[in-house]
Protein backbone atom coordinates (compact mmCIF):
# COMPACT_ATOMS: atom_id res chain seq x y z
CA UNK A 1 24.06 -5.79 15.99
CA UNK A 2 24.94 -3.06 13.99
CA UNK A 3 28.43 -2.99 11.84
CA UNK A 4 28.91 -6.60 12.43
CA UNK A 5 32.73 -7.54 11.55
CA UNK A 6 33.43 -10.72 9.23
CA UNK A 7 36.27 -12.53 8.33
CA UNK A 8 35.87 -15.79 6.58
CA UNK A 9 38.72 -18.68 6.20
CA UNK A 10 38.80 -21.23 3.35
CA UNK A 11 41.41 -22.48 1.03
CA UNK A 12 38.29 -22.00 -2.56
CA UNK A 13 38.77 -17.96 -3.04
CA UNK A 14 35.65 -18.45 -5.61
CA UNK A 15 33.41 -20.18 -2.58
CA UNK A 16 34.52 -17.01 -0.64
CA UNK A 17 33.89 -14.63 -3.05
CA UNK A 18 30.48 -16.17 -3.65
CA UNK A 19 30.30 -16.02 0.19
CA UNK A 20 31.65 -12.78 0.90
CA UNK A 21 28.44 -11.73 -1.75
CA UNK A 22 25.54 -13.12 0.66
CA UNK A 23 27.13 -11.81 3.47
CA UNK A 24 27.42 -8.45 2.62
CA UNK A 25 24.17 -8.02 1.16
CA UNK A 26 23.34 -6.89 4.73
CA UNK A 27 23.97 -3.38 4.98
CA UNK A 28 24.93 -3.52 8.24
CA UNK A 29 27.55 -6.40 8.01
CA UNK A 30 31.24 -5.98 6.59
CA UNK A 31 33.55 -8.73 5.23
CA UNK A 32 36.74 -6.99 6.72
CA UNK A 33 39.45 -9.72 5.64
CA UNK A 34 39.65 -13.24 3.83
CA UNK A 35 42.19 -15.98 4.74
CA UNK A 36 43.11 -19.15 2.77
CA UNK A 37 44.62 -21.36 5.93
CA UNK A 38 44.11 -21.99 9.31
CA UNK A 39 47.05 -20.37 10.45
CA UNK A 40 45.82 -17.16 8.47
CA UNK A 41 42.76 -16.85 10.31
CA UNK A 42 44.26 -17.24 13.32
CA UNK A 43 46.69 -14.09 12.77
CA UNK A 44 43.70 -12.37 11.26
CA UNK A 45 41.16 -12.88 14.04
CA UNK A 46 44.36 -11.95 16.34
CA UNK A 47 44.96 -8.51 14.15
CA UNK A 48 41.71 -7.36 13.39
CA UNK A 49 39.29 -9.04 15.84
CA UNK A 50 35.97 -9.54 14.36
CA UNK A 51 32.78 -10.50 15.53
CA UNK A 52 32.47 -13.63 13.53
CA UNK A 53 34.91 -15.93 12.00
CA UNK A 54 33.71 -18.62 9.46
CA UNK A 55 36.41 -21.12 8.95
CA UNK A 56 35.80 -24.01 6.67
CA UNK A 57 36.49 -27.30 8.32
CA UNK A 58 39.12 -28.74 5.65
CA UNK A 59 41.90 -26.23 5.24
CA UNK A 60 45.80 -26.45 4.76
CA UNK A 61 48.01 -25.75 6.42
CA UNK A 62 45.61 -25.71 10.20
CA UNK A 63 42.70 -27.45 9.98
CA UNK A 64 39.19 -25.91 10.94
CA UNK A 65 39.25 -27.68 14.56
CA UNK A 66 42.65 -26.46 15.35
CA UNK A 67 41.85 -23.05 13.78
CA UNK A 68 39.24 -22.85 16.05
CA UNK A 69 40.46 -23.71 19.38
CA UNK A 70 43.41 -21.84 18.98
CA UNK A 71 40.75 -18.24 18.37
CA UNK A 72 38.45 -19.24 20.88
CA UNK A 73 41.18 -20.03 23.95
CA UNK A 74 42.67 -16.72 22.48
CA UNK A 75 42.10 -12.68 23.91
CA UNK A 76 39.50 -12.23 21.06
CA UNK A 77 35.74 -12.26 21.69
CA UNK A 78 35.03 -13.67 18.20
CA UNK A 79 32.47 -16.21 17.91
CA UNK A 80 33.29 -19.23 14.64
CA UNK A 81 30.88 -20.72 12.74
CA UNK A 82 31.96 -23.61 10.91
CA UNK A 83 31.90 -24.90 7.33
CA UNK A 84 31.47 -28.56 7.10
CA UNK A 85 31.21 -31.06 4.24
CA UNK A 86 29.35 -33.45 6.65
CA UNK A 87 26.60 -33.51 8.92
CA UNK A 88 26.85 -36.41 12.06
CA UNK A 89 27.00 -36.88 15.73
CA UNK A 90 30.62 -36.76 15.74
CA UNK A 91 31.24 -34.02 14.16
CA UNK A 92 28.96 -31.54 15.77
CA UNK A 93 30.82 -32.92 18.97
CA UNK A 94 34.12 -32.04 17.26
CA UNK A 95 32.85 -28.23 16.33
CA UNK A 96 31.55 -27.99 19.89
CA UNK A 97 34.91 -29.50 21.72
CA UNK A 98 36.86 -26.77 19.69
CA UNK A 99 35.02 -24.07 20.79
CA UNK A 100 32.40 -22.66 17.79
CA UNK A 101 29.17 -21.73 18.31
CA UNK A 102 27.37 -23.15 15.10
CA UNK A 103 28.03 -24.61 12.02
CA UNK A 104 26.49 -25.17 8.18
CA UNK A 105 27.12 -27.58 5.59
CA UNK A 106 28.83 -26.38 2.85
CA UNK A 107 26.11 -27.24 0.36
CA UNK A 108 23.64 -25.51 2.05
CA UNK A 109 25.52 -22.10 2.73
CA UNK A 110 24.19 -19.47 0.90
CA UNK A 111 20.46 -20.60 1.72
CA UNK A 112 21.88 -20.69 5.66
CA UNK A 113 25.08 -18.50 6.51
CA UNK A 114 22.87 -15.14 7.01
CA UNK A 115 20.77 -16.88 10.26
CA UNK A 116 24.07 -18.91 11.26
CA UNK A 117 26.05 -15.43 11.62
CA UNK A 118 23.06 -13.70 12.89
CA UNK A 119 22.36 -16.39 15.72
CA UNK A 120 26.27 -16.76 16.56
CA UNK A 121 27.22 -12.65 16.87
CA UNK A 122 24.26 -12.80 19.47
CA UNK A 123 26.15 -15.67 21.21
CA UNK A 124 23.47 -17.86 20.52
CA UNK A 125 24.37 -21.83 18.72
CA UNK A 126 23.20 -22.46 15.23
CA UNK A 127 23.18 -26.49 14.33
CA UNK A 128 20.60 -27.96 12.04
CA UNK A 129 21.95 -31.45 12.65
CA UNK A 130 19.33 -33.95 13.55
CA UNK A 131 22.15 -34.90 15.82
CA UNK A 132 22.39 -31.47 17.17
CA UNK A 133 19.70 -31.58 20.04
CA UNK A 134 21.21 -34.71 21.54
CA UNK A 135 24.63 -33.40 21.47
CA UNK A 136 24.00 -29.89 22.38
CA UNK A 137 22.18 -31.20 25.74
CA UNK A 138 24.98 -32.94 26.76
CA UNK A 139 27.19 -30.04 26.01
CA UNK A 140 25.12 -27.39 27.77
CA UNK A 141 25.41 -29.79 30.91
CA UNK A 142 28.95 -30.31 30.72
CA UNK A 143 29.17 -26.63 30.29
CA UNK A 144 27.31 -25.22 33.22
CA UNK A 145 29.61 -27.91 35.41
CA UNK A 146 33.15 -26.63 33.82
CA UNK A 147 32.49 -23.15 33.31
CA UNK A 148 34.72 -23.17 30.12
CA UNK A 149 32.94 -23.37 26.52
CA UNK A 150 36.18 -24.33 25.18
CA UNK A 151 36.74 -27.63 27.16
CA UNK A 152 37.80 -29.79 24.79
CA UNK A 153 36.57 -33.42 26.59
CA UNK A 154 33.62 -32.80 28.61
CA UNK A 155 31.08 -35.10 26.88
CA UNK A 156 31.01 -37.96 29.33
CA UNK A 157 33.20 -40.13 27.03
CA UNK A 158 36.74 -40.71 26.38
CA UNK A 159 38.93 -38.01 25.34
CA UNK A 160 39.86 -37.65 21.43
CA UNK A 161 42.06 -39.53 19.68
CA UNK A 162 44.55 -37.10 18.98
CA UNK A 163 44.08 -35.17 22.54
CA UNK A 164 47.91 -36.45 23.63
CA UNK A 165 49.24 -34.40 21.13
CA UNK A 166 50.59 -31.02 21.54
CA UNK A 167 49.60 -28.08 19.23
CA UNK A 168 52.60 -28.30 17.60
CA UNK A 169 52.36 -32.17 16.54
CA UNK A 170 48.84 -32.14 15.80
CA UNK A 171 49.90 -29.25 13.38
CA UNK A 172 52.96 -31.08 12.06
CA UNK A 173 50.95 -34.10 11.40
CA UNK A 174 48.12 -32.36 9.21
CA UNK A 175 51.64 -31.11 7.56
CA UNK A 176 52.89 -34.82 6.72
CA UNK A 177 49.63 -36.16 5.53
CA UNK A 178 49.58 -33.31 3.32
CA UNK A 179 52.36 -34.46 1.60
CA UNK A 180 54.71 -31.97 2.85
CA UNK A 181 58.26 -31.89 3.48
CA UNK A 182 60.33 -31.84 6.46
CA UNK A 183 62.15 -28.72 4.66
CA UNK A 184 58.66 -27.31 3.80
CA UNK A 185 56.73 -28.10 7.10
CA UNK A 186 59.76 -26.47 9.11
CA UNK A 187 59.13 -23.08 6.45
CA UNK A 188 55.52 -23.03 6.90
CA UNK A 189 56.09 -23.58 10.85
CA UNK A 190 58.90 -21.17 11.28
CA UNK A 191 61.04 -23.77 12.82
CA UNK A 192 63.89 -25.57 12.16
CA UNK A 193 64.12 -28.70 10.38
CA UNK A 194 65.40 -30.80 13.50
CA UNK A 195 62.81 -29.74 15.62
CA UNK A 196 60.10 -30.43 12.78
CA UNK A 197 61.60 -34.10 12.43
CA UNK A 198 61.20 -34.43 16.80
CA UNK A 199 58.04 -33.33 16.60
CA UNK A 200 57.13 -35.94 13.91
CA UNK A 201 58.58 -38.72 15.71
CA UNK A 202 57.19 -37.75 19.35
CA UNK A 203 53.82 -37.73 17.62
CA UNK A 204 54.24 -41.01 15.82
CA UNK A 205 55.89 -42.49 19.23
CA UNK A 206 52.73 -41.38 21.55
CA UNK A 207 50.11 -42.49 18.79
CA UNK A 208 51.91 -45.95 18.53
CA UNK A 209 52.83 -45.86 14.71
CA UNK A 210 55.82 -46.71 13.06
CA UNK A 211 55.44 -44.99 9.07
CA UNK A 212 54.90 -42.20 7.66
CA UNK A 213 51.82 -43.77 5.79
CA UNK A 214 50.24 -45.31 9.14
CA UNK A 215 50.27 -41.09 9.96
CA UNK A 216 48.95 -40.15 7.69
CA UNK A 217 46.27 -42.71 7.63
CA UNK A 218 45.67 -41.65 11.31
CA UNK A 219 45.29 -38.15 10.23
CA UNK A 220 42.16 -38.40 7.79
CA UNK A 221 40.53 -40.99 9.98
CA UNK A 222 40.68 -37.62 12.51
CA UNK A 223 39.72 -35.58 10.58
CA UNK A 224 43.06 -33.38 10.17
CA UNK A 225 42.66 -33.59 6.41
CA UNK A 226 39.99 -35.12 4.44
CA UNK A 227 40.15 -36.33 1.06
């Protein structure tokens, strides 16, 4: 594919850089914009529509998953790769339920990021999980049946854990277990204070949990932060 358009999304502007270096060592491929967050990328992919987006998994603000969904249910044709610390079952299912195409470990990157990007911006996958194969069956199955490579519970088990949550509270818990403020999280939001606090507590009312601490516990054990 010739002038292939790149944006990449992660919160380390040195692992970019160092990135952004591999990448465009093809001649024919252009890093056209960086982003730090989630809800960068999103406005970026929006703006400038690339052909690829590679969002790191863990970023603040929007994680990776929700990064991802919201591109891929968007107008864009961009595919996402992904940028994972972690390699299991579960979390290729994750990448797949949001929507991407492929994704590398971190640690491996530079060695794999040229045939990830390749493979995706032919709309092909690119998962060198041992779990991969297994998963990837079940999700080209489920695919053919829904007709929508975004569906988000199509695997033949129960839905996610955090799949009663809107958007919104999803985004305002990552927020919380961030260590944010209701002041800060209504900023970074562009919403009011009130509403941030209702969003909170219709989050921690539908996932059954009465602290602050017992959401953000939920969070990491879903993956909307990791530490």
């Amino acid at each position: 594919m010739p002038n292939l358009r790149i944006v990449i999304a992660g919160d380390h502007e040195l692992f970019r850089a160092r990135l952004r270096k591999v990448l465009e060592a093809r001649p024919d491929w252009t890093v056209i914009g960086e982003a730090r967050t989630g809800r960068q990328v999103v406005e970026l992919v929006e703006r400038l529509d690339p052909d690829v987006a590679i969002v790191d998994f863990n970023m603040p603000e929007m994680n990776g998953l929700e990064a991802t969904r919201a591109i891929t249910m968007g107008r864009s044709r961009c595919e996402v790769l992904m940028l994972t610390l972690h390699d299991s079952e579960e979390r290729v299912r994750e990448i797949l339920r949001a929507g991407a195409h492929g994704y590398v470990l971190k640690s491996d990157a530079a060695r794999d990021v040229v045939r990830a990007v390749d493979a995706v911006s032919h709309h092909a996958s690119f998962f060198i999980s041992k779990a991969a194969p297994m998963v990837m069956n079940g999700y080209v199955t489920s695919a053919r049946t829904s007709g929508n490579r975004a569906s988000l519970d199509r695997f033949g088990g129960p839905p996610q854990p955090n799949a009663s949550l809107t958007r919104r509270e999803r985004e305002v818990a990552q927020l919380v277990a961030e260590g944010k403020s209701n002041k800060e999280i209504a900023r970074i939001l562009g919403i009011s204070v009130k509403t941030t606090e209702t969003h909170r507590a219709s989050a921690m009312h539908k996932l059954g949990l009465e602290s602050v601490s017992d959401l953000v516990r939920w969070a990491v054990r879903n993956h909307l932060i990791e530490i």
